[in-house]
N, C-alpha and C. Protein backbone atom coordinates (compact mmCIF):
# COMPACT_ATOMS: atom_id res chain seq x y z
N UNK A 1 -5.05 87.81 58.27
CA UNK A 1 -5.68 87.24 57.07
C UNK A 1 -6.28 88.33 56.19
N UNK A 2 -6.99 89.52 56.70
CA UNK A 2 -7.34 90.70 55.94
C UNK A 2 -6.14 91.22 55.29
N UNK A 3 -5.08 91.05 55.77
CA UNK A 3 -4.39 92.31 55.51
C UNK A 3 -3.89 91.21 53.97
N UNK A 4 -3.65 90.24 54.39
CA UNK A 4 -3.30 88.66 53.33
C UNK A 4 -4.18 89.03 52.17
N UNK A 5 -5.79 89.05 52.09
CA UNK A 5 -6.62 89.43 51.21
C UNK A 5 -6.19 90.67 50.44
N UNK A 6 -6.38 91.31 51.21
CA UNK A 6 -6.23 92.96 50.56
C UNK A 6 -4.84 92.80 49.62
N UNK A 7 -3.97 92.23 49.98
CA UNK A 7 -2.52 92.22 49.52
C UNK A 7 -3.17 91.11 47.74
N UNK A 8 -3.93 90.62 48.35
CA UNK A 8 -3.82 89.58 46.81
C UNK A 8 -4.76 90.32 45.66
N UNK A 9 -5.97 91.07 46.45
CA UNK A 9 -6.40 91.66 45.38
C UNK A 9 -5.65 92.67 44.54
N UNK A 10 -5.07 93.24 45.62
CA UNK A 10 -4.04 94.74 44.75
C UNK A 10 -2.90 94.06 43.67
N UNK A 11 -2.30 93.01 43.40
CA UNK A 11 -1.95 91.97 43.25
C UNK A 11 -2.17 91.45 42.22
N UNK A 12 -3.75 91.10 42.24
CA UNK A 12 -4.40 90.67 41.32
C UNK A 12 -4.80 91.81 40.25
N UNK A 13 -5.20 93.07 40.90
CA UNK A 13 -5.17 94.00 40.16
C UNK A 13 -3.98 94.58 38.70
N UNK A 14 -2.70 94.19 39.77
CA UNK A 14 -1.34 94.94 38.66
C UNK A 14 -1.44 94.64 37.31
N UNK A 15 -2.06 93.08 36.34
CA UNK A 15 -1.98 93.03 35.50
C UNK A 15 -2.59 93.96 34.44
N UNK A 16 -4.07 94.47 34.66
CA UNK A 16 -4.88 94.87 33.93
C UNK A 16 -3.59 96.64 33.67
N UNK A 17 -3.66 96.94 35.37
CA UNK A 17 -2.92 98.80 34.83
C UNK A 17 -1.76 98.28 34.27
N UNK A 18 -0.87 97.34 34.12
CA UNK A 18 0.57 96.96 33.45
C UNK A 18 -0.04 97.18 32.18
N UNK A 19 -0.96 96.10 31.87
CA UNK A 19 -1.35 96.29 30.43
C UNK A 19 -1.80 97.51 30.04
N UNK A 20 -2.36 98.42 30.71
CA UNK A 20 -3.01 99.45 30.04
C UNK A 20 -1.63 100.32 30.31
N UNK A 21 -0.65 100.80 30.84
CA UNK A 21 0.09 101.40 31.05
C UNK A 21 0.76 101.27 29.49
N UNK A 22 1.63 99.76 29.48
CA UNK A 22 2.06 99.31 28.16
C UNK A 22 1.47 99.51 26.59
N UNK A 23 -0.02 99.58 26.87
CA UNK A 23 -0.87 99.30 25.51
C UNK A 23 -0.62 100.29 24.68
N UNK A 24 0.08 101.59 24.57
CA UNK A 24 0.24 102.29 23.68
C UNK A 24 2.09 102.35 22.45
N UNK A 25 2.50 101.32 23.62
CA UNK A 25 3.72 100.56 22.95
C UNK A 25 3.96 99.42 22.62
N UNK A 26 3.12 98.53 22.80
CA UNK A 26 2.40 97.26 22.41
C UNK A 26 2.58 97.13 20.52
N UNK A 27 3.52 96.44 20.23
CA UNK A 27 2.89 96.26 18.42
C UNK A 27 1.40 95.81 18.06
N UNK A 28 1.66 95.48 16.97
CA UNK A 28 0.10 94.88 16.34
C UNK A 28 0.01 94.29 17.08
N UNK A 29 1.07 93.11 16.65
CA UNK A 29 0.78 91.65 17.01
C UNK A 29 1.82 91.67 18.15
N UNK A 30 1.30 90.49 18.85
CA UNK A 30 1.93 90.22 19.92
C UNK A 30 2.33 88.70 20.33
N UNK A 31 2.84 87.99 20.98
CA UNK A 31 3.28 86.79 21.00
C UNK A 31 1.75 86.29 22.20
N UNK A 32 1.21 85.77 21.82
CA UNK A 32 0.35 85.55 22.98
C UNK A 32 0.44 83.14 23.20
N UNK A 33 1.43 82.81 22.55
CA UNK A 33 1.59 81.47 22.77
C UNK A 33 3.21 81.00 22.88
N UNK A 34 3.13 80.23 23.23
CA UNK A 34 4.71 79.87 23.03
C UNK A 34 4.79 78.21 22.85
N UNK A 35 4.99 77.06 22.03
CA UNK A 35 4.94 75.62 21.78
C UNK A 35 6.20 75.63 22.29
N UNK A 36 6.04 73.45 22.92
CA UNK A 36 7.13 73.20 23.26
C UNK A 36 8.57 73.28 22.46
N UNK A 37 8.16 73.22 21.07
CA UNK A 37 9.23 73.29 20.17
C UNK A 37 10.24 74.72 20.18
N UNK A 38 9.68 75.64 21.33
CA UNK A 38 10.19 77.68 21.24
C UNK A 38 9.30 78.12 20.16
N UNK A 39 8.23 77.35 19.12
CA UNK A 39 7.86 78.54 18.28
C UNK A 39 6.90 79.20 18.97
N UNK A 40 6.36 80.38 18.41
CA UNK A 40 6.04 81.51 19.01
C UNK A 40 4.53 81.85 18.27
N UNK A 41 3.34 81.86 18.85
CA UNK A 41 1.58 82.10 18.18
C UNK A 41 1.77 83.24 18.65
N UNK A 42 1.24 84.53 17.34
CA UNK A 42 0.91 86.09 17.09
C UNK A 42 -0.07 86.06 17.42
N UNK A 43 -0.82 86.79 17.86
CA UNK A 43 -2.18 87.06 17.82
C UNK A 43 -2.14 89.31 17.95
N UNK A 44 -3.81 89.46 17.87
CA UNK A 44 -3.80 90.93 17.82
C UNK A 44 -3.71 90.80 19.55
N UNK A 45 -3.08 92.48 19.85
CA UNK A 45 -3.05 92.83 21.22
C UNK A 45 -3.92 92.65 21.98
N UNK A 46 -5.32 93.30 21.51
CA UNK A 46 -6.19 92.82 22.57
C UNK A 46 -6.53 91.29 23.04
N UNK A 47 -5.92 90.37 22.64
CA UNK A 47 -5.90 89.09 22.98
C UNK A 47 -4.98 89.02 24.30
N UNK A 48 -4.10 90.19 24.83
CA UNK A 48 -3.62 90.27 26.49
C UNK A 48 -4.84 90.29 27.67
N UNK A 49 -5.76 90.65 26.92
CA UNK A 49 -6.95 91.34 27.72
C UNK A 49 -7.30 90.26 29.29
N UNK A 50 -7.68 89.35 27.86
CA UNK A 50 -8.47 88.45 28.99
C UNK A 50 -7.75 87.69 30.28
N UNK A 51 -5.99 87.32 29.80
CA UNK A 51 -4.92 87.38 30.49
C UNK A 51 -5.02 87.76 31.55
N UNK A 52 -5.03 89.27 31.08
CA UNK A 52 -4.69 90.11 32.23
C UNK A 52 -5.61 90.20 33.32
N UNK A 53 -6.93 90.38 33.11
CA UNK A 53 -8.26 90.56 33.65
C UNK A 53 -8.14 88.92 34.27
N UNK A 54 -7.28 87.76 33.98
CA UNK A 54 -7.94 86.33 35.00
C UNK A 54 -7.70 86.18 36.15
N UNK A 55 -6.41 86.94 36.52
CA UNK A 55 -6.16 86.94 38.37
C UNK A 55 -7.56 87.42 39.39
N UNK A 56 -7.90 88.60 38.39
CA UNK A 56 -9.13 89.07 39.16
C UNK A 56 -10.37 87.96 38.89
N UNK A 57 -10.44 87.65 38.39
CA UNK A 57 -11.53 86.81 37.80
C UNK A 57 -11.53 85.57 38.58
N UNK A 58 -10.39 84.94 38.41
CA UNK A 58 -9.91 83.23 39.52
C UNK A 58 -10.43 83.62 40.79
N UNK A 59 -10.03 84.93 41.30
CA UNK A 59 -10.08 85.64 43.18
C UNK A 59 -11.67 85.42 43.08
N UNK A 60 -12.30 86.28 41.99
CA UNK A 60 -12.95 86.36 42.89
C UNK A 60 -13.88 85.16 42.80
N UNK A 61 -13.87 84.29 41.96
CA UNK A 61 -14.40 82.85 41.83
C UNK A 61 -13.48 82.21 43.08
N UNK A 62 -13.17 82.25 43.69
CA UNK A 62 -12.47 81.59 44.74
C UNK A 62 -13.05 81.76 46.09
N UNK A 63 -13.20 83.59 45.97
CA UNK A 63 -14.02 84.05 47.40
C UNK A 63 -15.21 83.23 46.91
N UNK A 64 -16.34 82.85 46.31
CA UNK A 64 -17.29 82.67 46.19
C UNK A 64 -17.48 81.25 46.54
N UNK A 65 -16.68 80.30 45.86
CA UNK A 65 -16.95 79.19 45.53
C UNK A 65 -17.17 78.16 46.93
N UNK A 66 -17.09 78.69 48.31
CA UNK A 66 -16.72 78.70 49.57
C UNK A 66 -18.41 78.47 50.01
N UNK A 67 -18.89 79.67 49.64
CA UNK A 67 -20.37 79.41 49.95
C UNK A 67 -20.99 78.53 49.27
N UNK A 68 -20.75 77.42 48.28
CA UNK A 68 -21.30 76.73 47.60
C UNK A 68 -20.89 75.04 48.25
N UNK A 69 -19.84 75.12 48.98
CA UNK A 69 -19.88 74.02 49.26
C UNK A 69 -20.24 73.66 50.59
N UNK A 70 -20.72 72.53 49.82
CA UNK A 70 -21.39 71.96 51.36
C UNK A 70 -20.81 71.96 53.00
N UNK A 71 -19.41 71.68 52.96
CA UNK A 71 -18.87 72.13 53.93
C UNK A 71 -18.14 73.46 54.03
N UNK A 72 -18.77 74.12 53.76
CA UNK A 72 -18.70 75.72 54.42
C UNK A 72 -18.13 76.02 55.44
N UNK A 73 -18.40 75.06 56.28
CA UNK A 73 -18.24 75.67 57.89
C UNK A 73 -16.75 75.45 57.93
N UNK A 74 -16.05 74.70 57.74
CA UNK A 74 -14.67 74.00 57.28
C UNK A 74 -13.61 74.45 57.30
N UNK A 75 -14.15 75.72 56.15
CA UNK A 75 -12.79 76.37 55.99
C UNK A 75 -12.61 77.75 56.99
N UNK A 76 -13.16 77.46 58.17
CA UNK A 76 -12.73 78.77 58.79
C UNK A 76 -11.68 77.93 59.78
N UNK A 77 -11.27 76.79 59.26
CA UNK A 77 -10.77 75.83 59.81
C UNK A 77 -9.28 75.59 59.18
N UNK A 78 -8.97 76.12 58.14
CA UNK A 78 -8.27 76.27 57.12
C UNK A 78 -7.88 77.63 56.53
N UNK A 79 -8.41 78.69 56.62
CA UNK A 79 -9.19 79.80 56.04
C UNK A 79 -7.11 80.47 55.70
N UNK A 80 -6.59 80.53 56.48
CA UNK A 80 -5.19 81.17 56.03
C UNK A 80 -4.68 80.20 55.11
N UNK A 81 -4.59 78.56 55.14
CA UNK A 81 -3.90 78.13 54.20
C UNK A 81 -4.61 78.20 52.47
N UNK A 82 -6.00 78.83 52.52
CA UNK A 82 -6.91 79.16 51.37
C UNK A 82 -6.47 80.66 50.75
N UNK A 83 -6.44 81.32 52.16
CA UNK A 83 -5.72 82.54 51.31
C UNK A 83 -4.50 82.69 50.53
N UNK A 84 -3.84 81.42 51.39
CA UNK A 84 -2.62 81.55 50.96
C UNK A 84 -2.33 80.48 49.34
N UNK A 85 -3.33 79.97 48.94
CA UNK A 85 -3.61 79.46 47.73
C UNK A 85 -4.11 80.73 47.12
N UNK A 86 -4.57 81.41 47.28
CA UNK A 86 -5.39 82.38 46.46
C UNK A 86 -4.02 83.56 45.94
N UNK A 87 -3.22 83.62 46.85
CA UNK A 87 -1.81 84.81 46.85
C UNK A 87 -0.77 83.83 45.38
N UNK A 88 -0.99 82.42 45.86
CA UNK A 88 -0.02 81.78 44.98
C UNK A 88 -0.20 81.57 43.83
N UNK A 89 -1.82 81.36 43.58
CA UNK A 89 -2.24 82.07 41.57
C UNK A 89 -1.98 83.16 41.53
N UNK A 90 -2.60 84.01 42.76
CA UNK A 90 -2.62 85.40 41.58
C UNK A 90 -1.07 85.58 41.16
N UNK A 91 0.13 85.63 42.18
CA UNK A 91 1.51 85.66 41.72
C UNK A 91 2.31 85.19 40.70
N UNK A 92 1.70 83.82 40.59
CA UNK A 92 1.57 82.78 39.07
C UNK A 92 1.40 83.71 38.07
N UNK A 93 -0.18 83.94 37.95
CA UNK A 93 -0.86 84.42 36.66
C UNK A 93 0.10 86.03 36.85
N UNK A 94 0.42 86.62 37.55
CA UNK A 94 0.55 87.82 37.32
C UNK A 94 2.11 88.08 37.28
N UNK A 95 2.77 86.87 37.19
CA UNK A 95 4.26 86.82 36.86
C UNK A 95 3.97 86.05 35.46
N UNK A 96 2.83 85.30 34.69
CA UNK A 96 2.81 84.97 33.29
C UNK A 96 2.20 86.45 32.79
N UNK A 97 1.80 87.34 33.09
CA UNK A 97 1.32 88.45 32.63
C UNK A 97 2.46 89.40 32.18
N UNK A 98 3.39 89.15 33.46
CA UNK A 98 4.57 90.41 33.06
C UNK A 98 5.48 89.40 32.20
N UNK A 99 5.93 88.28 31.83
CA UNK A 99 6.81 87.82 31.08
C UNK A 99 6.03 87.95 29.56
N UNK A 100 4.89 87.96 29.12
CA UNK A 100 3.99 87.69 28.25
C UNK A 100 4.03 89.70 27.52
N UNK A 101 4.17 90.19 28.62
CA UNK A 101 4.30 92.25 28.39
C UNK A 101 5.96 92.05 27.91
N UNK A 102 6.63 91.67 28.64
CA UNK A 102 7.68 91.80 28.21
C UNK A 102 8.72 91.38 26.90
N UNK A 103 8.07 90.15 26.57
CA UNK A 103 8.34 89.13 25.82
C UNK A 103 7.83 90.37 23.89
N UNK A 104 6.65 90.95 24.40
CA UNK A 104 5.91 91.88 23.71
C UNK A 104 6.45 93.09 22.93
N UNK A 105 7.42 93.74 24.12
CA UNK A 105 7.99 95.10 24.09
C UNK A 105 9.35 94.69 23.67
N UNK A 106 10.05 93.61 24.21
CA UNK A 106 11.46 93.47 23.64
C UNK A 106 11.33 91.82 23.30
N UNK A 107 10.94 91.25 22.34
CA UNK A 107 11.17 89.70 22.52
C UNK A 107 12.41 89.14 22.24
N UNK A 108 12.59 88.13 22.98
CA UNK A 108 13.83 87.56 23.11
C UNK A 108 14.76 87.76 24.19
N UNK A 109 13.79 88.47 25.09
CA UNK A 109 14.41 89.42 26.67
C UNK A 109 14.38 87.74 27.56
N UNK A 110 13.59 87.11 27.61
CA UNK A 110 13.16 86.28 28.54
C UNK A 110 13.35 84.78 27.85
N UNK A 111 13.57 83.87 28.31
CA UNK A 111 13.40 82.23 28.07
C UNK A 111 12.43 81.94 28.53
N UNK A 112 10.81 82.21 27.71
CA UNK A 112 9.55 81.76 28.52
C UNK A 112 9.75 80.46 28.83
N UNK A 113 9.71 79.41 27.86
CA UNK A 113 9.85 77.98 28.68
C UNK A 113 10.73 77.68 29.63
N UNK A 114 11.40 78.39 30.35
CA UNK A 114 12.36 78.04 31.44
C UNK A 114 11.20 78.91 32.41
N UNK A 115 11.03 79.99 32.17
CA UNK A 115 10.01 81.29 32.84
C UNK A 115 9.25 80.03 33.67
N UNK A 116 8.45 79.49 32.96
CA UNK A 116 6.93 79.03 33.41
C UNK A 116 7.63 77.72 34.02
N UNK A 117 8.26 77.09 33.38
CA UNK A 117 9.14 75.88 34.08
C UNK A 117 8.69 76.35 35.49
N UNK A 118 10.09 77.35 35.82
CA UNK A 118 10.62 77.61 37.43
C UNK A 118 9.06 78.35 38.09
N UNK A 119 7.94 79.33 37.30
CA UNK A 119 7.05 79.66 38.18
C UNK A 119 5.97 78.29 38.33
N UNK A 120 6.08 77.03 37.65
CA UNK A 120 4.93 76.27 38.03
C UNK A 120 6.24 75.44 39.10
N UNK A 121 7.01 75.38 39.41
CA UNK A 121 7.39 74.33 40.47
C UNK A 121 7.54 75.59 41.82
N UNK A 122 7.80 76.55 41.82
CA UNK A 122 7.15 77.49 42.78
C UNK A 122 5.80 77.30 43.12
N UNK A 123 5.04 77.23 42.49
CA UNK A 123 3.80 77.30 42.66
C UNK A 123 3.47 75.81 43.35
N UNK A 124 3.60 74.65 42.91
CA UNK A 124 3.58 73.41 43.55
C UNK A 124 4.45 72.84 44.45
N UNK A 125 5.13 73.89 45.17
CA UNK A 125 5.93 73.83 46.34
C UNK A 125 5.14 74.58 47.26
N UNK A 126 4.46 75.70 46.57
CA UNK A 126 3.56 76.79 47.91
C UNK A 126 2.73 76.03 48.37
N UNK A 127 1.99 75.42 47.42
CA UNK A 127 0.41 74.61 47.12
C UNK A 127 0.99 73.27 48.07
N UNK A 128 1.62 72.68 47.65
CA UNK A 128 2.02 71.68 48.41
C UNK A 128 2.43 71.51 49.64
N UNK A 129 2.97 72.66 50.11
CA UNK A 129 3.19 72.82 51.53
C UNK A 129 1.90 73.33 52.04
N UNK A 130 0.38 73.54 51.38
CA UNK A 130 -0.43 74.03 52.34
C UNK A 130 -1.36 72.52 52.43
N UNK A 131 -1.18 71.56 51.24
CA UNK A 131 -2.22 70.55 51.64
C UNK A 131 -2.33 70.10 52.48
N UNK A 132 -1.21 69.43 53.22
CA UNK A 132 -1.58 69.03 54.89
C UNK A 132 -2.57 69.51 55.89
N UNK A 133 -2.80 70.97 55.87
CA UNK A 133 -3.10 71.44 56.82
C UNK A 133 -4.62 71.88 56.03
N UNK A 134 -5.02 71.30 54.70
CA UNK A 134 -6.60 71.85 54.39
C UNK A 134 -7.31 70.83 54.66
N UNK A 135 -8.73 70.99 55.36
CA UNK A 135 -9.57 70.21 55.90
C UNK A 135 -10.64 70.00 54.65
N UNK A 136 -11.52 68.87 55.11
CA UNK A 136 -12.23 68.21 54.08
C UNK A 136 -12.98 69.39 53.49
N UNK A 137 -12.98 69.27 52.25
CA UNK A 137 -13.68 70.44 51.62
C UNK A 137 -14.05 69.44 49.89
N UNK A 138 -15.22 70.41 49.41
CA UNK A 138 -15.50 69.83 47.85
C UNK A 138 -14.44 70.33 46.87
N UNK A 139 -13.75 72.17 47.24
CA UNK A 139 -13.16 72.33 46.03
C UNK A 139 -11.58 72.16 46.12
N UNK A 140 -11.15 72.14 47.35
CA UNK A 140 -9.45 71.93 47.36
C UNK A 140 -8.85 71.21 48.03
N UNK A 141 -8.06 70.04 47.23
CA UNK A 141 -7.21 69.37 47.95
C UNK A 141 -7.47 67.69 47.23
N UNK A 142 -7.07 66.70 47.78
CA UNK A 142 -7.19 65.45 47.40
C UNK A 142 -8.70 64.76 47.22
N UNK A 143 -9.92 64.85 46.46
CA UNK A 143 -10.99 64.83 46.43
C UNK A 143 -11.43 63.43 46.06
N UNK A 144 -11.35 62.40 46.75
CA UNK A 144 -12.17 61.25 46.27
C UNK A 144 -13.13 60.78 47.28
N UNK A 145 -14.09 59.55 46.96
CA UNK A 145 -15.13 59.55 47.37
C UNK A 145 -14.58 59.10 49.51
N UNK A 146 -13.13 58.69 49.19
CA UNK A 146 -12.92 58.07 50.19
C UNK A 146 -12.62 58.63 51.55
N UNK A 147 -11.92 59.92 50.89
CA UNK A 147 -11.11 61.01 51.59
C UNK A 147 -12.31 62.06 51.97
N UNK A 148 -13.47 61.97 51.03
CA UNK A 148 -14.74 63.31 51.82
C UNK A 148 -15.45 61.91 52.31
N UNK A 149 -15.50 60.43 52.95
CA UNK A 149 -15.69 59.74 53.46
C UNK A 149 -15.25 59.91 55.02
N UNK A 150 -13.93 60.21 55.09
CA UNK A 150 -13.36 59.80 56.12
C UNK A 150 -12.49 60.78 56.88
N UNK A 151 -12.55 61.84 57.76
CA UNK A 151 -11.47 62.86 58.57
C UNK A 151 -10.14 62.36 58.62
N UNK A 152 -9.92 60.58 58.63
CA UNK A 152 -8.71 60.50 58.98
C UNK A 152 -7.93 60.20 57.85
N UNK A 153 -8.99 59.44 56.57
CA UNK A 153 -8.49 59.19 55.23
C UNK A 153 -8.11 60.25 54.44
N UNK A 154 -8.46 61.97 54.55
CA UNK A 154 -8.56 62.70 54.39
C UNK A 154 -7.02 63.62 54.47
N UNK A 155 -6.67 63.33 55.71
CA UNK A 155 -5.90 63.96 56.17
C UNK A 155 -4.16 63.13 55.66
N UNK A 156 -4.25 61.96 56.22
CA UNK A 156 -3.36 60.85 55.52
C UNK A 156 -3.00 61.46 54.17
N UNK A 157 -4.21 61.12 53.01
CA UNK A 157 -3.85 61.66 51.57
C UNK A 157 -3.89 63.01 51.62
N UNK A 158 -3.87 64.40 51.90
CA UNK A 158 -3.66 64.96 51.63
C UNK A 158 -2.04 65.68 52.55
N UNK A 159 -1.54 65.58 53.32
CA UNK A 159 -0.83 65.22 54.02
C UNK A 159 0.69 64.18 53.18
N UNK A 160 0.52 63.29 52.36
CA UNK A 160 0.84 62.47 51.28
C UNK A 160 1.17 63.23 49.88
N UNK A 161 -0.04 63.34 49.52
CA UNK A 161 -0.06 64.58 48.41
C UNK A 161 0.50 65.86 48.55
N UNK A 162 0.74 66.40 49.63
CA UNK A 162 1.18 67.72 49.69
C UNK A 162 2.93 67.86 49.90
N UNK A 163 3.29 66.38 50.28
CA UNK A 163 4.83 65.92 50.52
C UNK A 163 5.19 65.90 49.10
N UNK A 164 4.79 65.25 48.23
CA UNK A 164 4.72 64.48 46.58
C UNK A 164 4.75 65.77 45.82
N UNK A 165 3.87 66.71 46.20
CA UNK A 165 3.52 68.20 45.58
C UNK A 165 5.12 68.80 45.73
N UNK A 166 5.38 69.26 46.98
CA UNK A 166 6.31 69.83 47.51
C UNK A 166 7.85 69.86 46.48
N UNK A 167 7.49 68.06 46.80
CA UNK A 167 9.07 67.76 46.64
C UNK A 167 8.88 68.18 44.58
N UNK A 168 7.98 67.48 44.05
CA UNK A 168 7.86 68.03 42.69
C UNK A 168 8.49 69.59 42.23
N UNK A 169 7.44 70.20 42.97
CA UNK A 169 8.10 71.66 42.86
C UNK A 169 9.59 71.99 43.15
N UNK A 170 9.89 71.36 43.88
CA UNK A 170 11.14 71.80 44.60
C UNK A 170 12.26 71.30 43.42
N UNK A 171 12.20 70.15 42.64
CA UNK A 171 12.66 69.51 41.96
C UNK A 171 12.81 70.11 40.39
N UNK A 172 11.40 70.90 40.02
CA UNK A 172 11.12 71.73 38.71
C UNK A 172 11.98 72.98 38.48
N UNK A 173 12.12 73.44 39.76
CA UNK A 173 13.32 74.81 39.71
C UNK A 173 14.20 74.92 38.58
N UNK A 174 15.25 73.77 39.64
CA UNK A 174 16.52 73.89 38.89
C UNK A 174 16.09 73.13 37.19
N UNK A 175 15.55 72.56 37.47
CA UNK A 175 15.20 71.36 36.15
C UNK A 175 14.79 72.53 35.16
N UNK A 176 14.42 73.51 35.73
CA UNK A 176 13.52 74.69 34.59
C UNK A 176 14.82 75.34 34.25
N UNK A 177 15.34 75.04 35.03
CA UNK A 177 17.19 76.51 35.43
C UNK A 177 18.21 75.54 34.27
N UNK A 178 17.99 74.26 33.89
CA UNK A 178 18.98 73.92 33.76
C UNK A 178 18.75 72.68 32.65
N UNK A 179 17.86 72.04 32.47
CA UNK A 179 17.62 70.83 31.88
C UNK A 179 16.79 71.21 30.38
N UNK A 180 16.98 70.53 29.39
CA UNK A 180 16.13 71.16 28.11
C UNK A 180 15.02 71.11 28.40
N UNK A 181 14.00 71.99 27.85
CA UNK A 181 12.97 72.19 28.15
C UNK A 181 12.10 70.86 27.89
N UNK A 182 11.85 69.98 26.87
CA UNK A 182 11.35 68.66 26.43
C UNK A 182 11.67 67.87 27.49
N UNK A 183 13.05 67.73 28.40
CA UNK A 183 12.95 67.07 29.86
C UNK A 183 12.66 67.46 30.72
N UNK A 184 12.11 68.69 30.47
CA UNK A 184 11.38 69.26 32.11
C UNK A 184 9.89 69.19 31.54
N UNK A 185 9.40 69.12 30.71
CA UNK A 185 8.35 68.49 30.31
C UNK A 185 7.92 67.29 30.61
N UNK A 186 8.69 66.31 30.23
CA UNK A 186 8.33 64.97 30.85
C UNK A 186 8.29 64.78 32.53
N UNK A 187 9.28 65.73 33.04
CA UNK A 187 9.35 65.33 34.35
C UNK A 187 7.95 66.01 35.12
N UNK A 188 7.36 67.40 34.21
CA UNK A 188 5.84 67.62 35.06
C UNK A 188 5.18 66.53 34.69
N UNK A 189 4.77 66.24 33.12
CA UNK A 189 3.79 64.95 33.05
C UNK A 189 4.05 64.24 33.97
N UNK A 190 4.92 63.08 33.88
CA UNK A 190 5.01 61.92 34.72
C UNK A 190 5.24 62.45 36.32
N UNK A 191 5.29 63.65 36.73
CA UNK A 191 5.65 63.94 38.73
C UNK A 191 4.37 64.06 38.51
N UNK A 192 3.48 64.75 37.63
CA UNK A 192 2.04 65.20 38.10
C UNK A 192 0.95 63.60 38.53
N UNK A 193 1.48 63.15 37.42
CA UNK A 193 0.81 61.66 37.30
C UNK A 193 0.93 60.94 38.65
N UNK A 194 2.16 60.97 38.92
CA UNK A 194 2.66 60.44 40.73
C UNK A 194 1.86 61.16 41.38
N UNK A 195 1.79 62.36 41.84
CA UNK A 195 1.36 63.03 42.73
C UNK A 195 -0.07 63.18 42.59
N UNK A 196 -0.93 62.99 41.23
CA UNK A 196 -2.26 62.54 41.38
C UNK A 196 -2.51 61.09 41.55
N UNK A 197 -2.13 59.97 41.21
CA UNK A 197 -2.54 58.95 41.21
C UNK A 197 -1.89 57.75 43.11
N UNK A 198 -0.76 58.28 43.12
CA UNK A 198 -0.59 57.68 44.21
C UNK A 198 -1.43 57.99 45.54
N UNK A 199 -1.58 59.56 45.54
CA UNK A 199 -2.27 59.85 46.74
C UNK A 199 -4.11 59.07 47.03
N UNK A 200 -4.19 59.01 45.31
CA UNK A 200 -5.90 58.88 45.48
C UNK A 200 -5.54 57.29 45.06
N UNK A 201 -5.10 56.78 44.80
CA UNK A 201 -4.87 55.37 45.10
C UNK A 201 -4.65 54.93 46.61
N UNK A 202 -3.96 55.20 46.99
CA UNK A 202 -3.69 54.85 48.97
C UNK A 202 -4.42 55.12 49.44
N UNK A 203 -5.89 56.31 49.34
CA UNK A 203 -7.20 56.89 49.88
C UNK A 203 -7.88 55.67 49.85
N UNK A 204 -7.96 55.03 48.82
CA UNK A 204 -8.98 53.66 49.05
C UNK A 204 -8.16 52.34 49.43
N UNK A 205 -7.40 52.54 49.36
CA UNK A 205 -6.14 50.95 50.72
C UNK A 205 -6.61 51.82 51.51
N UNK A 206 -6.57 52.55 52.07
CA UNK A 206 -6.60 53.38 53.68
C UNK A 206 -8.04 52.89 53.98
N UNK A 207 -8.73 53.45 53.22
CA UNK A 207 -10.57 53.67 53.42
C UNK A 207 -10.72 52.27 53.75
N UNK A 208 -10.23 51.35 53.04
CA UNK A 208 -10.78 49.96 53.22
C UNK A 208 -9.82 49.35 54.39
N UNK A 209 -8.90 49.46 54.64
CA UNK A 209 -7.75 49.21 56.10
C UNK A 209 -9.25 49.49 56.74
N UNK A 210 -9.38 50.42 56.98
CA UNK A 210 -9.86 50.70 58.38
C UNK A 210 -11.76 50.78 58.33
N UNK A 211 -12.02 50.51 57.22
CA UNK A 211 -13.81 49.63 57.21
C UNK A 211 -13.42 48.70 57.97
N UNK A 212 -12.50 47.62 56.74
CA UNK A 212 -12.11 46.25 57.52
C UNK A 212 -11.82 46.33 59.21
N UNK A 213 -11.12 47.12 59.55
CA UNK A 213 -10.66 47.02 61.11
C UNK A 213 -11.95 47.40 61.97
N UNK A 214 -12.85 48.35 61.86
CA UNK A 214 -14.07 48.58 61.90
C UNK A 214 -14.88 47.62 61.99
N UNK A 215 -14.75 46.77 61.09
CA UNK A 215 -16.20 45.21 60.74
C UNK A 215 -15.32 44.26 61.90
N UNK A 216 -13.68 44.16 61.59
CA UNK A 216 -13.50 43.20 63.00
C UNK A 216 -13.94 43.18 64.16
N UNK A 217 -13.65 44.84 64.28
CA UNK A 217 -14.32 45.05 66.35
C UNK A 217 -15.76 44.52 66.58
């Protein structure tokens, strides 16, 4: 797990020296947006900055945010599938960092909306294959009143959610590889909508299944 850490900070680090490496071939302006339509928002260079600098910034709000919650003790219970959330932003943000440099220095090198397509269903295939296995906690995972109620309601929906996650991602790939971008749009809205609302909907049928079975005995 150290060696897991160490790997995400260095990681997290690459964006800022990419950018500063680049910044002296950098134009004025730079593409720092992209709309669903392909048009393209200029902004001045130093608007990469803050970009670049958020992998480090998310980490280390992540190491922290651990001691704030009430169940603390928890995640040493979990503690690799957390790191391994923490490896799967920074890789995110720091693969939108290098398409965003690149896009900069030669534009028209890359198909960002396909780019981010295929890195957010990566990303909700990693994420999704770790929910099963994260224990009740305040900041990650399926959070309703029912599921930090209950160890077993808990596990059910997130376990649920992390199948729903999975298969989403797994599904966004090719859809990013291959489908117009406006239909791989709809298909995150409406998969995200599934994969938030079904899981925390069945948390309270579950929660109440088993009050009720509870009040029978």
């Amino acid at each position: 797990m150290k060696t897991m850490r160490l790997a995400t900070w260095v990681l997290a680090a690459v964006p800022p020296v990419l950018l500063a490496l680049c910044w002296g071939g950098l134009p004025d302006r730079v593409p720092v947006h992209w709309g669903l339509d392909g048009a393209v928002t200029y902004g001045a260079r130093w608007e990469l900055v803050v970009p670049a600098l958020l992998p480090l910034l998310l980490l280390a709000l992540l190491r922290f945010l651990p001691r704030l919650d009430p169940r603390r003790k928890s995640y040493a219970r979990f503690q690799r599938e957390y790191d391994g959330f923490a490896l799967a932003l920074t890789l995110f943000l720091l693969a939108l960092n290098a398409v965003t440099l690149v896009e900069s220095l030669r534009p028209g090198t890359i198909s960002v909306g396909r780019a981010v397509l295929v890195g957010v269903g990566v990303l909700f295939a990693w994420v999704g294959n770790l929910l099963p296995r994260i224990k009740s906690n305040f900041f990650m995972g399926f959070k309703t009143p029912w599921t930090l109620s209950d160890p077993d309601v808990w596990n059910r929906t997130n376990r649920l959610g992390g199948i729903l996650m999975f298969a989403l991602g797994v599904a966004l790939v090719p859809c990013g590889l291959l489908l117009p971008e406006r239909v791989c749009l709809a298909v995150v809205l409406g998969g995200t909508a599934v994969v938030v609302a079904v899981p925390s909907i069945l948390s309270y049928i579950w929660y109440r299944q088993k009050v009720d079975r509870t009040r029978g005995e």
